[in-house]
PDB file of N, CA and C in Angstrom:
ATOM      1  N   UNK A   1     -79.388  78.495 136.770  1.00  0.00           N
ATOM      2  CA  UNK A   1     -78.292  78.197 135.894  1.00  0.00           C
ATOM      3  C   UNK A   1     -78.277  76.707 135.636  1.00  0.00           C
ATOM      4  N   UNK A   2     -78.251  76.333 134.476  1.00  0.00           N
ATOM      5  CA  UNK A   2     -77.918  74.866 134.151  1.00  0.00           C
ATOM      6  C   UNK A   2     -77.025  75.014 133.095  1.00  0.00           C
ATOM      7  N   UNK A   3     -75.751  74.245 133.769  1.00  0.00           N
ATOM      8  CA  UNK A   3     -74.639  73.479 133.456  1.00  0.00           C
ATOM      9  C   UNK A   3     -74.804  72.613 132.107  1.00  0.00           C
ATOM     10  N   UNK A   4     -73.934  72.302 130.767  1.00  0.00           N
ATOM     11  CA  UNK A   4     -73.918  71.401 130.294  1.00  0.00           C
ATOM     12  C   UNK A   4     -73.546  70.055 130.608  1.00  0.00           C
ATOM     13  N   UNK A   5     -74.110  69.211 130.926  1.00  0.00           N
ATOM     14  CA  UNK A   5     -73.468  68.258 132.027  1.00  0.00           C
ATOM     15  C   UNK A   5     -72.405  67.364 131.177  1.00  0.00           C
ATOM     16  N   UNK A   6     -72.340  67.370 129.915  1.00  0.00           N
ATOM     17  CA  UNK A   6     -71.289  66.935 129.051  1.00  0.00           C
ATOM     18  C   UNK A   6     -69.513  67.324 129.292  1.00  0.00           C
ATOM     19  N   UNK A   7     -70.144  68.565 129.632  1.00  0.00           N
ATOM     20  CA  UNK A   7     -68.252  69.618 129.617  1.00  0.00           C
ATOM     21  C   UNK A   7     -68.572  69.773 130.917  1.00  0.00           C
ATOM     22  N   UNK A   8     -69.403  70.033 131.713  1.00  0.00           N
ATOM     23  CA  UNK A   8     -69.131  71.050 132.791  1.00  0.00           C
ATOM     24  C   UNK A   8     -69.969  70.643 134.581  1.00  0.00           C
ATOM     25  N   UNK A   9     -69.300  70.698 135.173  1.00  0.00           N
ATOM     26  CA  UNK A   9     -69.707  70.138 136.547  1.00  0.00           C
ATOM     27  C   UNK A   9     -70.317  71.995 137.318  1.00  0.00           C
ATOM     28  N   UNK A  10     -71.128  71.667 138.278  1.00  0.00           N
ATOM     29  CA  UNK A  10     -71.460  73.097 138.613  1.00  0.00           C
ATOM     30  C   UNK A  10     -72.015  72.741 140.203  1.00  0.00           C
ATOM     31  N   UNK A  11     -71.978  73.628 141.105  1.00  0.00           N
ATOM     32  CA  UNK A  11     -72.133  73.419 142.353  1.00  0.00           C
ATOM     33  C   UNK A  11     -73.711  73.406 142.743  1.00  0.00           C
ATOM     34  N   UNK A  12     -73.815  73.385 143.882  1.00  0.00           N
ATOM     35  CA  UNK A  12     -75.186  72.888 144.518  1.00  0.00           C
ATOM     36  C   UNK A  12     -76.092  74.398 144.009  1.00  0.00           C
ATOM     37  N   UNK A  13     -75.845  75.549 143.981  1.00  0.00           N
ATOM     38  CA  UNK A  13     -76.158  76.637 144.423  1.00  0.00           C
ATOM     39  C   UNK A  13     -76.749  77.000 142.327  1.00  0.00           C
ATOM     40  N   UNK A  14     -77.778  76.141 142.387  1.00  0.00           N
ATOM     41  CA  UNK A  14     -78.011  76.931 140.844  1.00  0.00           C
ATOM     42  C   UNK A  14     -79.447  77.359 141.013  1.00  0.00           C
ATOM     43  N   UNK A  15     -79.419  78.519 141.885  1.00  0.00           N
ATOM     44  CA  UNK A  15     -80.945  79.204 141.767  1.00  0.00           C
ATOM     45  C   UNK A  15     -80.837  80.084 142.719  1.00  0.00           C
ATOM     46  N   UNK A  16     -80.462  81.470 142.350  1.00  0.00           N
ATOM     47  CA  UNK A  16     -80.156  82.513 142.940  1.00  0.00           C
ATOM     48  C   UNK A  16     -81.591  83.625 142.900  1.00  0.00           C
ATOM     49  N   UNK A  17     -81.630  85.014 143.594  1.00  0.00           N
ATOM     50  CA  UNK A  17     -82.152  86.117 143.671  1.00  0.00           C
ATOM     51  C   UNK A  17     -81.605  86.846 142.503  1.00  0.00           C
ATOM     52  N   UNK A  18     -81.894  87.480 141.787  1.00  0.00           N
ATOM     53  CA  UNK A  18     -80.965  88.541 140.814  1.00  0.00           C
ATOM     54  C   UNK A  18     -82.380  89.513 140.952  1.00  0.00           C
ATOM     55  N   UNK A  19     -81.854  90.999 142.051  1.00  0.00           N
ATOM     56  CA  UNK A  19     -82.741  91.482 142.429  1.00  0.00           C
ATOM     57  C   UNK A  19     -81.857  92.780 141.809  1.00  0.00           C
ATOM     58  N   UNK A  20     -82.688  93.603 140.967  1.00  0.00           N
ATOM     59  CA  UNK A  20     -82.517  94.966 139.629  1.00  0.00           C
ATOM     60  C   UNK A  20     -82.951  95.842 140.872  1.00  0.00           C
ATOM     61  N   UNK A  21     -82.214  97.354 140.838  1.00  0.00           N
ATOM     62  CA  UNK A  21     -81.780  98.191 141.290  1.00  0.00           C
ATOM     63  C   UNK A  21     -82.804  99.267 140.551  1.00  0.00           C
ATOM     64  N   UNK A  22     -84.342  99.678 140.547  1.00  0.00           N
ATOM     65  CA  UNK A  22     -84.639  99.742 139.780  1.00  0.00           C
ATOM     66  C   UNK A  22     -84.196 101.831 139.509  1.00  0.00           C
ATOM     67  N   UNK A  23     -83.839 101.859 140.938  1.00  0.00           N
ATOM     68  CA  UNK A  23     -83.313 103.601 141.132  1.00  0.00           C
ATOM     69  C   UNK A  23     -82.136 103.625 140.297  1.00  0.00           C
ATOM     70  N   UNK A  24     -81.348 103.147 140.451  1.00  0.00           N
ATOM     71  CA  UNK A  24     -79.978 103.275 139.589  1.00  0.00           C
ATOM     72  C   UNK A  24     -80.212 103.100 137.846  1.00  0.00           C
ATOM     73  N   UNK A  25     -81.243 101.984 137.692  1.00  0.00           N
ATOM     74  CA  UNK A  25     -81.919 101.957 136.395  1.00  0.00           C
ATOM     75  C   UNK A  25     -82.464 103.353 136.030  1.00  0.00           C
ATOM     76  N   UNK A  26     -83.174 104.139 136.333  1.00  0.00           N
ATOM     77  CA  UNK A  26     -83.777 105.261 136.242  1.00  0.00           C
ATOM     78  C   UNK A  26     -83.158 106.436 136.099  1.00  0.00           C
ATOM     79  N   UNK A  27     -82.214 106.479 136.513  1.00  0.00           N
ATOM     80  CA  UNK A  27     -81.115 107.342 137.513  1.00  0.00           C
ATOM     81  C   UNK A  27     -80.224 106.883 135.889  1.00  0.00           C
ATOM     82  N   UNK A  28     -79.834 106.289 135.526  1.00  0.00           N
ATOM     83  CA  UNK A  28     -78.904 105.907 134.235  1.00  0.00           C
ATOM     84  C   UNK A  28     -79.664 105.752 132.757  1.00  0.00           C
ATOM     85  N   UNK A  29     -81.373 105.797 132.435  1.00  0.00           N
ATOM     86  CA  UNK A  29     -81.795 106.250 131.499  1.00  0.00           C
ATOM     87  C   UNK A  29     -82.191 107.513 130.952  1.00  0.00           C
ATOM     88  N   UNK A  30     -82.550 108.161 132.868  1.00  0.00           N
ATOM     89  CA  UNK A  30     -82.550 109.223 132.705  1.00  0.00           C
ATOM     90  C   UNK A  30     -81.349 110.266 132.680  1.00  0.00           C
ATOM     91  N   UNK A  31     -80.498 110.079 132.780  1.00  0.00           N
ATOM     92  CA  UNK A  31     -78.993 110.853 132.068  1.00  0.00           C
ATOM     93  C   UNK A  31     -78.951 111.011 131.272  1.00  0.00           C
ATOM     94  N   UNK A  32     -78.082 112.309 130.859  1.00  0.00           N
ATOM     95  CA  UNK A  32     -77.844 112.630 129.880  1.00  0.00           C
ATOM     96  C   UNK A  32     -76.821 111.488 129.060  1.00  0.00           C
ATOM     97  N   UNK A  33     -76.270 111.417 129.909  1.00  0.00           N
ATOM     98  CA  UNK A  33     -74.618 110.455 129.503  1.00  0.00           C
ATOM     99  C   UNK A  33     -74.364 108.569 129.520  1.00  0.00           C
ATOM    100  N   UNK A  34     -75.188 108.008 128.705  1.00  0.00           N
ATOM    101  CA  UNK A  34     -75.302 106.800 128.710  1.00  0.00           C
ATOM    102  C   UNK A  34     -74.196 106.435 127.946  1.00  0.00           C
ATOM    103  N   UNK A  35     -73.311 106.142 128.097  1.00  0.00           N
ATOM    104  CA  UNK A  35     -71.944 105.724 127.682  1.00  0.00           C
ATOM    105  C   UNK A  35     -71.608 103.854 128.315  1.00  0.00           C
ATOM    106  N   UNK A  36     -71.711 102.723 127.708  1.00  0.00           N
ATOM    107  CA  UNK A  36     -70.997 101.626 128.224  1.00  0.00           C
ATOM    108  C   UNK A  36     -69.507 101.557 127.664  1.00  0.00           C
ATOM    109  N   UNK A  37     -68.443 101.186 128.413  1.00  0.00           N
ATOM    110  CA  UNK A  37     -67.697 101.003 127.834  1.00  0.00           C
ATOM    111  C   UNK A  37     -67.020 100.241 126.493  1.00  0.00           C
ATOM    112  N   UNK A  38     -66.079 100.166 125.684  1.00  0.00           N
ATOM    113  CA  UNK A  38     -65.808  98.743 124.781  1.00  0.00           C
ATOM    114  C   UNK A  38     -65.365  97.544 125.453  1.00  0.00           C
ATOM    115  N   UNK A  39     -65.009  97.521 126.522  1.00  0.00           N
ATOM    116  CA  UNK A  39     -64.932  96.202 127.003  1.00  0.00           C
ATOM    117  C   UNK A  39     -65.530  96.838 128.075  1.00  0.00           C
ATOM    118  N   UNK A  40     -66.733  96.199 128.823  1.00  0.00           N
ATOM    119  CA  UNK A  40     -67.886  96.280 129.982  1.00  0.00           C
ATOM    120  C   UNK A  40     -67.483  95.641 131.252  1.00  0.00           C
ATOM    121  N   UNK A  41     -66.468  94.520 130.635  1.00  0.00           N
ATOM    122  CA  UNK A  41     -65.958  93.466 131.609  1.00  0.00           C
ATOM    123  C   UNK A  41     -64.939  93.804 132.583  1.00  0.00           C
ATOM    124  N   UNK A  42     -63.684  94.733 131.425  1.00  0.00           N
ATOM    125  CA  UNK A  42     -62.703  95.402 132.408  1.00  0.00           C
ATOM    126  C   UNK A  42     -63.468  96.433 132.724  1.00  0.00           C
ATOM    127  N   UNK A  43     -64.310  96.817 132.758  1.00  0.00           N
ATOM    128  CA  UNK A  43     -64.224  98.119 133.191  1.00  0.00           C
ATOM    129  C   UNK A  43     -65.178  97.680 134.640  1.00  0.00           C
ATOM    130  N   UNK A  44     -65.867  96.721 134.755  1.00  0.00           N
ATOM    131  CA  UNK A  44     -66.228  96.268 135.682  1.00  0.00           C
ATOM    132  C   UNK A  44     -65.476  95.582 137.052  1.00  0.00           C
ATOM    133  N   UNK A  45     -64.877  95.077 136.043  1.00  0.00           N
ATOM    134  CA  UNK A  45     -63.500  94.416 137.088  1.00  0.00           C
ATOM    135  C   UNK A  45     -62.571  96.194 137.736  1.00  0.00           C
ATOM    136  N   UNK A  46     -62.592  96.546 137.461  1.00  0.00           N
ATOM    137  CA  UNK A  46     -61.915  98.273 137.579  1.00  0.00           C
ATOM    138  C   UNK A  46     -62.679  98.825 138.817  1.00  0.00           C
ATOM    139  N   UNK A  47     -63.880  98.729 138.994  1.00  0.00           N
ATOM    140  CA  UNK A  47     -64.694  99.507 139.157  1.00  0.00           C
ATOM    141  C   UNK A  47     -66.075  98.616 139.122  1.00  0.00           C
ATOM    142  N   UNK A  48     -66.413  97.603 140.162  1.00  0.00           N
ATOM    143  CA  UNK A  48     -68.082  96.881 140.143  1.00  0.00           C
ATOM    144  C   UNK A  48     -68.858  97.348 140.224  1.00  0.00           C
ATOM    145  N   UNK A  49     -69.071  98.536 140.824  1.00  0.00           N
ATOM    146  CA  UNK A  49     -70.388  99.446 140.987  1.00  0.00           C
ATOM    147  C   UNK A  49     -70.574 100.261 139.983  1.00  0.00           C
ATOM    148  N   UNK A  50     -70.137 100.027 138.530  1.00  0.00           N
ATOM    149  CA  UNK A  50     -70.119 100.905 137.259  1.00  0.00           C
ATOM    150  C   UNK A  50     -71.902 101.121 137.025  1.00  0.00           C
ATOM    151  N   UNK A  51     -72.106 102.740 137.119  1.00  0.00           N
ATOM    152  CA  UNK A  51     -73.385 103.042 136.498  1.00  0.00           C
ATOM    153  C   UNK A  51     -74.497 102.168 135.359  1.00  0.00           C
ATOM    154  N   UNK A  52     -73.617 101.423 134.511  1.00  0.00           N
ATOM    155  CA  UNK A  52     -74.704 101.018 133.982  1.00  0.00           C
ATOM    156  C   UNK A  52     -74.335  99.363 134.478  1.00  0.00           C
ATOM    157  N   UNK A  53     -74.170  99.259 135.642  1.00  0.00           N
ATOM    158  CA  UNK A  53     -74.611  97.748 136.209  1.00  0.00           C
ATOM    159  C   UNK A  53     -75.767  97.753 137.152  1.00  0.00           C
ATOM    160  N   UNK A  54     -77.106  97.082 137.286  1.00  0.00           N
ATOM    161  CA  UNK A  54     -78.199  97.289 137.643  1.00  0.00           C
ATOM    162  C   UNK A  54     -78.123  96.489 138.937  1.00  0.00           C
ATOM    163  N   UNK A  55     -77.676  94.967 138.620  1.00  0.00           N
ATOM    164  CA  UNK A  55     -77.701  94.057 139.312  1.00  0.00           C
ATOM    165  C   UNK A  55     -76.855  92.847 138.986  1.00  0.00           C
ATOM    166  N   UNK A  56     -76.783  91.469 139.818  1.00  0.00           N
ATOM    167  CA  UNK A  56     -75.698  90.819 139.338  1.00  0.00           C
ATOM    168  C   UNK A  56     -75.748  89.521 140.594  1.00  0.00           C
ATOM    169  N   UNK A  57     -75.393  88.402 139.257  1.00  0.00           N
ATOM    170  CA  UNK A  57     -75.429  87.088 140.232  1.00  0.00           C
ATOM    171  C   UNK A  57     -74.601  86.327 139.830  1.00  0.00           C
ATOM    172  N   UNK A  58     -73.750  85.754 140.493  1.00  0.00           N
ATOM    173  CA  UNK A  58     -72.369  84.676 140.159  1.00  0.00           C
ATOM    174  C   UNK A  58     -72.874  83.027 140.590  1.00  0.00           C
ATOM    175  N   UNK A  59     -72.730  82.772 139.947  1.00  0.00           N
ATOM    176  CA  UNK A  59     -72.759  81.137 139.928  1.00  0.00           C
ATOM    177  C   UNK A  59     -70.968  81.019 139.375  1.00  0.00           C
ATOM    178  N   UNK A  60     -71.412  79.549 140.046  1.00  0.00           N
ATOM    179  CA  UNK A  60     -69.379  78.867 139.914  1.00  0.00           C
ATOM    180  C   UNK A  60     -69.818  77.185 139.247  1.00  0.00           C
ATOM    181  N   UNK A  61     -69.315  77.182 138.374  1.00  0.00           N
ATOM    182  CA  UNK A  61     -68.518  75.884 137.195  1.00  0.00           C
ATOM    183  C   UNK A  61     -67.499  75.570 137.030  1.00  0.00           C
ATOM    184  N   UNK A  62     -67.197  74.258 136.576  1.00  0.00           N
ATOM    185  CA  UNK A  62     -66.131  73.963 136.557  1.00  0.00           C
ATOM    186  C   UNK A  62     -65.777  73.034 135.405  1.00  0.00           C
ATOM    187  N   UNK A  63     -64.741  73.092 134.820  1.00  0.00           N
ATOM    188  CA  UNK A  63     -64.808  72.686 133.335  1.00  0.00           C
ATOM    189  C   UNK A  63     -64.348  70.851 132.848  1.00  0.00           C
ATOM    190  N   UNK A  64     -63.528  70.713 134.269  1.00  0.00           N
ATOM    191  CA  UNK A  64     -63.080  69.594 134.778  1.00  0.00           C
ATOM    192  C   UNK A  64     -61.986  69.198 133.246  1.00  0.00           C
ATOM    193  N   UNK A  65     -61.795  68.336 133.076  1.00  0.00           N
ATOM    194  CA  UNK A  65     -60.548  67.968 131.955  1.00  0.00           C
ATOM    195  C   UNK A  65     -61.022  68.244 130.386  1.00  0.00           C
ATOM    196  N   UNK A  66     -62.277  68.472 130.353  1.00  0.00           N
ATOM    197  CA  UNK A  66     -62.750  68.451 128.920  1.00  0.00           C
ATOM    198  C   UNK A  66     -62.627  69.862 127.892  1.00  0.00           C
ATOM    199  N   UNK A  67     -62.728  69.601 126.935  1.00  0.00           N
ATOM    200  CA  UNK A  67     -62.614  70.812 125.845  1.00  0.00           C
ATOM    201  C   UNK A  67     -63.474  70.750 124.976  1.00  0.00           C
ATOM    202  N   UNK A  68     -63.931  71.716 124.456  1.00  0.00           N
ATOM    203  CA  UNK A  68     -65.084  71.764 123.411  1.00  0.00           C
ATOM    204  C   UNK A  68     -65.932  73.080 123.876  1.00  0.00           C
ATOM    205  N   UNK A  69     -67.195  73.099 122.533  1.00  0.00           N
ATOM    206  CA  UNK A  69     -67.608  73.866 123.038  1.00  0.00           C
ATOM    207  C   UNK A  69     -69.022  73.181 124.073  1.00  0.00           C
ATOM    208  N   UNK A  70     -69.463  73.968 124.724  1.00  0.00           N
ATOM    209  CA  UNK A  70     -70.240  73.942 126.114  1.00  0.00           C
ATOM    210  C   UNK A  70     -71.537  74.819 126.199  1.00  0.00           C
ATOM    211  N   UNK A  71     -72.347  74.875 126.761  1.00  0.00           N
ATOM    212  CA  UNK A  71     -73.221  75.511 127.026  1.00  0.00           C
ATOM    213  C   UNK A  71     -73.982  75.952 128.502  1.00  0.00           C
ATOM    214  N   UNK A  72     -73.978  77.380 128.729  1.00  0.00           N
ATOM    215  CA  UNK A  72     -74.565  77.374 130.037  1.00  0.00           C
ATOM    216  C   UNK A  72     -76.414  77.839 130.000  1.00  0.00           C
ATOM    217  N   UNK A  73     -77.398  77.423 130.182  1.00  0.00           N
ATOM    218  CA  UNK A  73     -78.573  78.153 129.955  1.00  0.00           C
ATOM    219  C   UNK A  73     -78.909  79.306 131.431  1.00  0.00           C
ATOM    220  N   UNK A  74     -79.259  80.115 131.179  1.00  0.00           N
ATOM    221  CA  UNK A  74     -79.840  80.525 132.212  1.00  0.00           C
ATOM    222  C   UNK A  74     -81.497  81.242 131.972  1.00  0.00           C
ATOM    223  N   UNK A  75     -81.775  80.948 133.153  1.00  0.00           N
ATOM    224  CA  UNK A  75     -83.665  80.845 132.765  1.00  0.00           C
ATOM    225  C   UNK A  75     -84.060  81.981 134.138  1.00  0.00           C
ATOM    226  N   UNK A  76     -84.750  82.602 133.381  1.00  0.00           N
ATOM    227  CA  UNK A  76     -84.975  84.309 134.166  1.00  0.00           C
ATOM    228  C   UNK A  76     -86.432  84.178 134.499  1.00  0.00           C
ATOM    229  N   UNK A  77     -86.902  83.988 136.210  1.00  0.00           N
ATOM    230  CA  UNK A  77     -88.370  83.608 136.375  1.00  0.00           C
ATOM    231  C   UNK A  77     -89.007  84.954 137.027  1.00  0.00           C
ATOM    232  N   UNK A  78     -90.134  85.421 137.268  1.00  0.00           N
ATOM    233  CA  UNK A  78     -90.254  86.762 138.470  1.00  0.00           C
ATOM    234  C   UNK A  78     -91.546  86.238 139.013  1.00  0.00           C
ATOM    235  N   UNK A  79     -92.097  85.811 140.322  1.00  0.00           N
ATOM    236  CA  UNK A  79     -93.291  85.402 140.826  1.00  0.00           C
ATOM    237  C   UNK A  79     -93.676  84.340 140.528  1.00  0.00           C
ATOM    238  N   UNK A  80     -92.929  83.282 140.840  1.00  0.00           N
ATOM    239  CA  UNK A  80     -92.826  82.113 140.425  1.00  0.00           C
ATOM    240  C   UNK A  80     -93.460  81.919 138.684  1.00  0.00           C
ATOM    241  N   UNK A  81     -93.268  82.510 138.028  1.00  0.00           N
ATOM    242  CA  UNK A  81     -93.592  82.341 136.412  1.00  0.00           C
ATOM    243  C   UNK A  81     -92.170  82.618 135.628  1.00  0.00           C
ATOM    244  N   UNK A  82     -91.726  82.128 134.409  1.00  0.00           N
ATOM    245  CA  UNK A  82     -90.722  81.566 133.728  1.00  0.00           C
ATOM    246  C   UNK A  82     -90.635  82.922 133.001  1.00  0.00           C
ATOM    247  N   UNK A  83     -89.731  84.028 132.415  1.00  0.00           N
ATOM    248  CA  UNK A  83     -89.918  85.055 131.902  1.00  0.00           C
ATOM    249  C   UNK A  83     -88.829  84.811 130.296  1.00  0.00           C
ATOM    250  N   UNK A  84     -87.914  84.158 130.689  1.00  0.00           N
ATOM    251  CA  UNK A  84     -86.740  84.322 129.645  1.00  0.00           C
ATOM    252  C   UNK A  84     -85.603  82.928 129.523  1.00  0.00           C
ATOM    253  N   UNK A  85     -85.362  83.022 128.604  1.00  0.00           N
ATOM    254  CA  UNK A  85     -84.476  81.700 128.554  1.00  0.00           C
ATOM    255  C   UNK A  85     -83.275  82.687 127.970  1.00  0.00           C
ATOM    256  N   UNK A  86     -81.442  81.916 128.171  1.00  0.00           N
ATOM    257  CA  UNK A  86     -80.697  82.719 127.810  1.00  0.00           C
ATOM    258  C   UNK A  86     -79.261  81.413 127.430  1.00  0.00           C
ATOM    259  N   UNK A  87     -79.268  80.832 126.331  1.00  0.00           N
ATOM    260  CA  UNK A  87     -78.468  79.886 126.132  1.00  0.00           C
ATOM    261  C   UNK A  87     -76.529  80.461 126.034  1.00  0.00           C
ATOM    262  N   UNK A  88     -75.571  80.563 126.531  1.00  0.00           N
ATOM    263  CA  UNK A  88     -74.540  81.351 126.508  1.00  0.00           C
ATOM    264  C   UNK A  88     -73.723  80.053 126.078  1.00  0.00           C
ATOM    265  N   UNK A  89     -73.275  79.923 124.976  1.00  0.00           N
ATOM    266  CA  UNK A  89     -72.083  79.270 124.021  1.00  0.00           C
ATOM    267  C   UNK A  89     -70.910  79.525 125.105  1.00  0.00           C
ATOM    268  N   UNK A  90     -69.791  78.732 125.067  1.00  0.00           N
ATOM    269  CA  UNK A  90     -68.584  79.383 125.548  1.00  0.00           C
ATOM    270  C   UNK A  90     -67.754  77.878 124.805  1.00  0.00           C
ATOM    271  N   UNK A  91     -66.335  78.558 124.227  1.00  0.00           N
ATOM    272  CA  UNK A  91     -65.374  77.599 123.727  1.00  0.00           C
ATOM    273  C   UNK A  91     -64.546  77.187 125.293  1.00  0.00           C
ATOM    274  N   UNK A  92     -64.278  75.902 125.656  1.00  0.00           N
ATOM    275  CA  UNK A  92     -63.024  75.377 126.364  1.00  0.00           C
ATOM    276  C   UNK A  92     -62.174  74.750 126.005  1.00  0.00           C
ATOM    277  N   UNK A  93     -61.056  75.325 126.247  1.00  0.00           N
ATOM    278  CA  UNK A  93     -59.773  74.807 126.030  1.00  0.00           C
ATOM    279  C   UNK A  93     -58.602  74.803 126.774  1.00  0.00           C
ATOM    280  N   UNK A  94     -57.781  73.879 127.017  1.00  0.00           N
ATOM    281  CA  UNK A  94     -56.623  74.580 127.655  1.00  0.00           C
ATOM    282  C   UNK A  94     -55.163  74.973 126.994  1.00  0.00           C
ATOM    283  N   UNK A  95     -55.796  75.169 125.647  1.00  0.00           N
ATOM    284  CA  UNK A  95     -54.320  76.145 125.224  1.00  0.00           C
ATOM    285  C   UNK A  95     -53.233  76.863 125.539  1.00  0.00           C
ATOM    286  N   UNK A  96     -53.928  77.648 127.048  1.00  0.00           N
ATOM    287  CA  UNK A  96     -53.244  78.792 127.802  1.00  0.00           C
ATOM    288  C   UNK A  96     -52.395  77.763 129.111  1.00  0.00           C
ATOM    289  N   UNK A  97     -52.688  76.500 129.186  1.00  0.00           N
ATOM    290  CA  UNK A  97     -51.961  75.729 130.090  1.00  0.00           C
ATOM    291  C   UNK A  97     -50.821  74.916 129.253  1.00  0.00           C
ATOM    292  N   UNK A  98     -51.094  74.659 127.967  1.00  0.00           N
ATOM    293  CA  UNK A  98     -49.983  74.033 126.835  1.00  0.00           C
ATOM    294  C   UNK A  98     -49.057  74.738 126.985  1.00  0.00           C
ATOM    295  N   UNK A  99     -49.185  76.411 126.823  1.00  0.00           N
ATOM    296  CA  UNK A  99     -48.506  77.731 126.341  1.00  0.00           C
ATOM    297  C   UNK A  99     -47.524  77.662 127.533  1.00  0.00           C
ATOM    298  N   UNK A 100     -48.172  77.454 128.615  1.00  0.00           N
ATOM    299  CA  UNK A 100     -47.565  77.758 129.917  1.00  0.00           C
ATOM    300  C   UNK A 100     -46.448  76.373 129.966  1.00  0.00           C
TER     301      UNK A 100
END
């Protein structure tokens, strides 16, 4: 995981395992019933072990006083070789602390 270092501060811990479940993968293409929900997120938060979640890695950021938009990359390697790059936009603001 790399942090935009402009907006966003991020802890020591940016290089995790994200190890795929590849039975549960199999086990959920091969069903009949491939259904994700419209929001994936609550329904995860509901329920973490939801069928079509394979695998999963949390990293922690922090946005510190700034607003704008930001960027997190995350870079997907398997056997020490580089497989995927994944740039994730996100708006910050604290609107919801004005409101409050």
């Amino acid at each position: 995981m790399i942090p935009d270092p402009a907006l966003l501060t991020a802890d020591e811990q940016r290089v995790q395992n994200f190890d795929i479940n590849l039975a549960r993968m199999r086990k959920y293409l091969g069903g009949k019933k491939r259904k994700i929900p419209k929001d994936a997120f609550i329904a995860l938060t509901q329920q973490p072990e939801s069928d079509f979640r394979f695998g999963h890695a949390q990293f922690d950021f922090h946005t510190r006083n700034h607003e704008g938009l930001a960027y997190v990359g995350l870079s997907l390697w398997a056997n020490e070789k580089p497989l995927d790059e994944i740039i994730v936009p996100m708006c910050i603001s604290n609107a919801l602390r004005q409101a409050l």
